[in-house]
C-alpha atoms as a PDB file:
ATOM      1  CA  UNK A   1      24.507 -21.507  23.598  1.00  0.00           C
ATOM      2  CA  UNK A   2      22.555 -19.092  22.899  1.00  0.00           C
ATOM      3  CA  UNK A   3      18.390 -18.056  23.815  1.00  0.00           C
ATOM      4  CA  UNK A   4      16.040 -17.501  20.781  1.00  0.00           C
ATOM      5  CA  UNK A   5      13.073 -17.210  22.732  1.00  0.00           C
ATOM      6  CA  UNK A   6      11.397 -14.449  21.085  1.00  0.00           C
ATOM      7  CA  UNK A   7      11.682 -15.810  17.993  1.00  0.00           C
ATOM      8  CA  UNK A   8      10.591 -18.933  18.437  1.00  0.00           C
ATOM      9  CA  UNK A   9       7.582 -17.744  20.240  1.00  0.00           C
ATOM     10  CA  UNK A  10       6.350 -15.699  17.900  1.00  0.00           C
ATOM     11  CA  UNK A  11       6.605 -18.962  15.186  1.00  0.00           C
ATOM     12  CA  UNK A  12       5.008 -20.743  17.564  1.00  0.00           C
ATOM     13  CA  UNK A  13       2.076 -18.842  17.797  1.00  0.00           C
ATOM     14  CA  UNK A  14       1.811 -18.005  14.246  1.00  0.00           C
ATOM     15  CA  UNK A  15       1.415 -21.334  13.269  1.00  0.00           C
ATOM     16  CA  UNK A  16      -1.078 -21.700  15.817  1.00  0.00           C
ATOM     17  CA  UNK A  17      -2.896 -18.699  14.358  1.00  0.00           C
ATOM     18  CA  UNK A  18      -3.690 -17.126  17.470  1.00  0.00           C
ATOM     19  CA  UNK A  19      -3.067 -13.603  18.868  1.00  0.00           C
ATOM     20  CA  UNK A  20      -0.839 -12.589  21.773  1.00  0.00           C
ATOM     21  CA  UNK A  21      -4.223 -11.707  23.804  1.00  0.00           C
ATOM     22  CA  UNK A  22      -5.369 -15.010  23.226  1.00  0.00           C
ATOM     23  CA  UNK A  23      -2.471 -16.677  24.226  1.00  0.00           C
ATOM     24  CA  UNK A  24      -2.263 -13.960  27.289  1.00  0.00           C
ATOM     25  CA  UNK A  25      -5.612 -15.060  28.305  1.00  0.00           C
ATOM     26  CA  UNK A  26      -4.507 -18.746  28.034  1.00  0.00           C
ATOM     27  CA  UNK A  27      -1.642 -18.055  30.291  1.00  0.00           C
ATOM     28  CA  UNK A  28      -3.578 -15.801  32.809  1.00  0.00           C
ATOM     29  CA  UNK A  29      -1.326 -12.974  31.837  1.00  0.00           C
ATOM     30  CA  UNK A  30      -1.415  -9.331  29.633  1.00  0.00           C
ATOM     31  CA  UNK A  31      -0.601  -9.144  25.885  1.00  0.00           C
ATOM     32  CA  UNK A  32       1.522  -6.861  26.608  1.00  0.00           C
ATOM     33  CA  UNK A  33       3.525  -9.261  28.710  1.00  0.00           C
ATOM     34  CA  UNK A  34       3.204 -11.613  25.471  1.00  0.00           C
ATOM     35  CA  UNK A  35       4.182  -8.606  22.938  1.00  0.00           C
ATOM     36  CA  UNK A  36       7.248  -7.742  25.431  1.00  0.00           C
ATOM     37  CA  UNK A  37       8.576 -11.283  25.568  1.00  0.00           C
ATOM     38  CA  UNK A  38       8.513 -11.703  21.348  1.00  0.00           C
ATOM     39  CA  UNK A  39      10.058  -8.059  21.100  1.00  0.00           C
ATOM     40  CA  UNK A  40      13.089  -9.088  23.036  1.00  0.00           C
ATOM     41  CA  UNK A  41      12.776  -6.862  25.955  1.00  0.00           C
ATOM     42  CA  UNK A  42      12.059  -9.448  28.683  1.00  0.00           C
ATOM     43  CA  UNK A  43      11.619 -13.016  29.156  1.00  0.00           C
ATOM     44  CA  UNK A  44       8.124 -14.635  31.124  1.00  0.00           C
ATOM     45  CA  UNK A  45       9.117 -16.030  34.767  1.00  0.00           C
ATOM     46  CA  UNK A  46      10.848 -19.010  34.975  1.00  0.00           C
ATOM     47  CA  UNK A  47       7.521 -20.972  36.479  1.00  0.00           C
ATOM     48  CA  UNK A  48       5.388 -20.151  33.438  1.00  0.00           C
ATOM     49  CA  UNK A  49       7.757 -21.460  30.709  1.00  0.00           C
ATOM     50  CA  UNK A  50       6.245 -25.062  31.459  1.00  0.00           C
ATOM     51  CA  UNK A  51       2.876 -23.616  30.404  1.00  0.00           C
ATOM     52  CA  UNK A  52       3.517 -22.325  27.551  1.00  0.00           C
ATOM     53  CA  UNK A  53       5.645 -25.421  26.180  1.00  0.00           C
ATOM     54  CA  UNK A  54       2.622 -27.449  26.841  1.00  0.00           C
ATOM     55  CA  UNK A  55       0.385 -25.285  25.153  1.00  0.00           C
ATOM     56  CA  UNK A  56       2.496 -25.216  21.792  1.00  0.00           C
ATOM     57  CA  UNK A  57       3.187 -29.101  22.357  1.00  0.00           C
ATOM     58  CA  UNK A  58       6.836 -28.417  22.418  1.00  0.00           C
ATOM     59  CA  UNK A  59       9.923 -29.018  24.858  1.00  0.00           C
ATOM     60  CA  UNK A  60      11.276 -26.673  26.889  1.00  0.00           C
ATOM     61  CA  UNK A  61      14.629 -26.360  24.817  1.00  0.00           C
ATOM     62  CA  UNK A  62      12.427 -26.580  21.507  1.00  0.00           C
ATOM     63  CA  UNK A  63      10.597 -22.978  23.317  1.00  0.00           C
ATOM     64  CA  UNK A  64      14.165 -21.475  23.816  1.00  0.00           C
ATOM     65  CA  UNK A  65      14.940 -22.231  20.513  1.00  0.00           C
ATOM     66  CA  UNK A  66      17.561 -24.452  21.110  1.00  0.00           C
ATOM     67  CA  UNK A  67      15.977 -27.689  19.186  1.00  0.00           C
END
């Protein structure tokens, strides 16, 4: 089993047609922090991954990318 979360993310969001600052802002967070997690080079905190689910109307496993 393996974590796609960086690409899924960034499908996610295109779809939704919004920018990483506006989903940053959503989130209370930087776009960097946004731009970081689709790159690969970190993940968001375990405690925020509920948020963003919610926001994109998916499960949590649908955000990993394990759908």
């Amino acid at each position: 089993m393996q974590i796609n979360l960086k690409g899924k993310l960034r499908s996610l969001r295109l779809q939704k047609n919004i920018t990483q600052e506006a989903l940053a802002n959503h989130l209370g967070i930087t776009p960097q922090s946004v731009g970081k997690w689709e790159r690969g080079e970190g993940y968001p905190d375990i405690t925020i991954l509920p948020s963003i689910a919610h926001f994109f109307h998916v499960t949590l496993d649908e955000l990993m990318g394990m759908d």
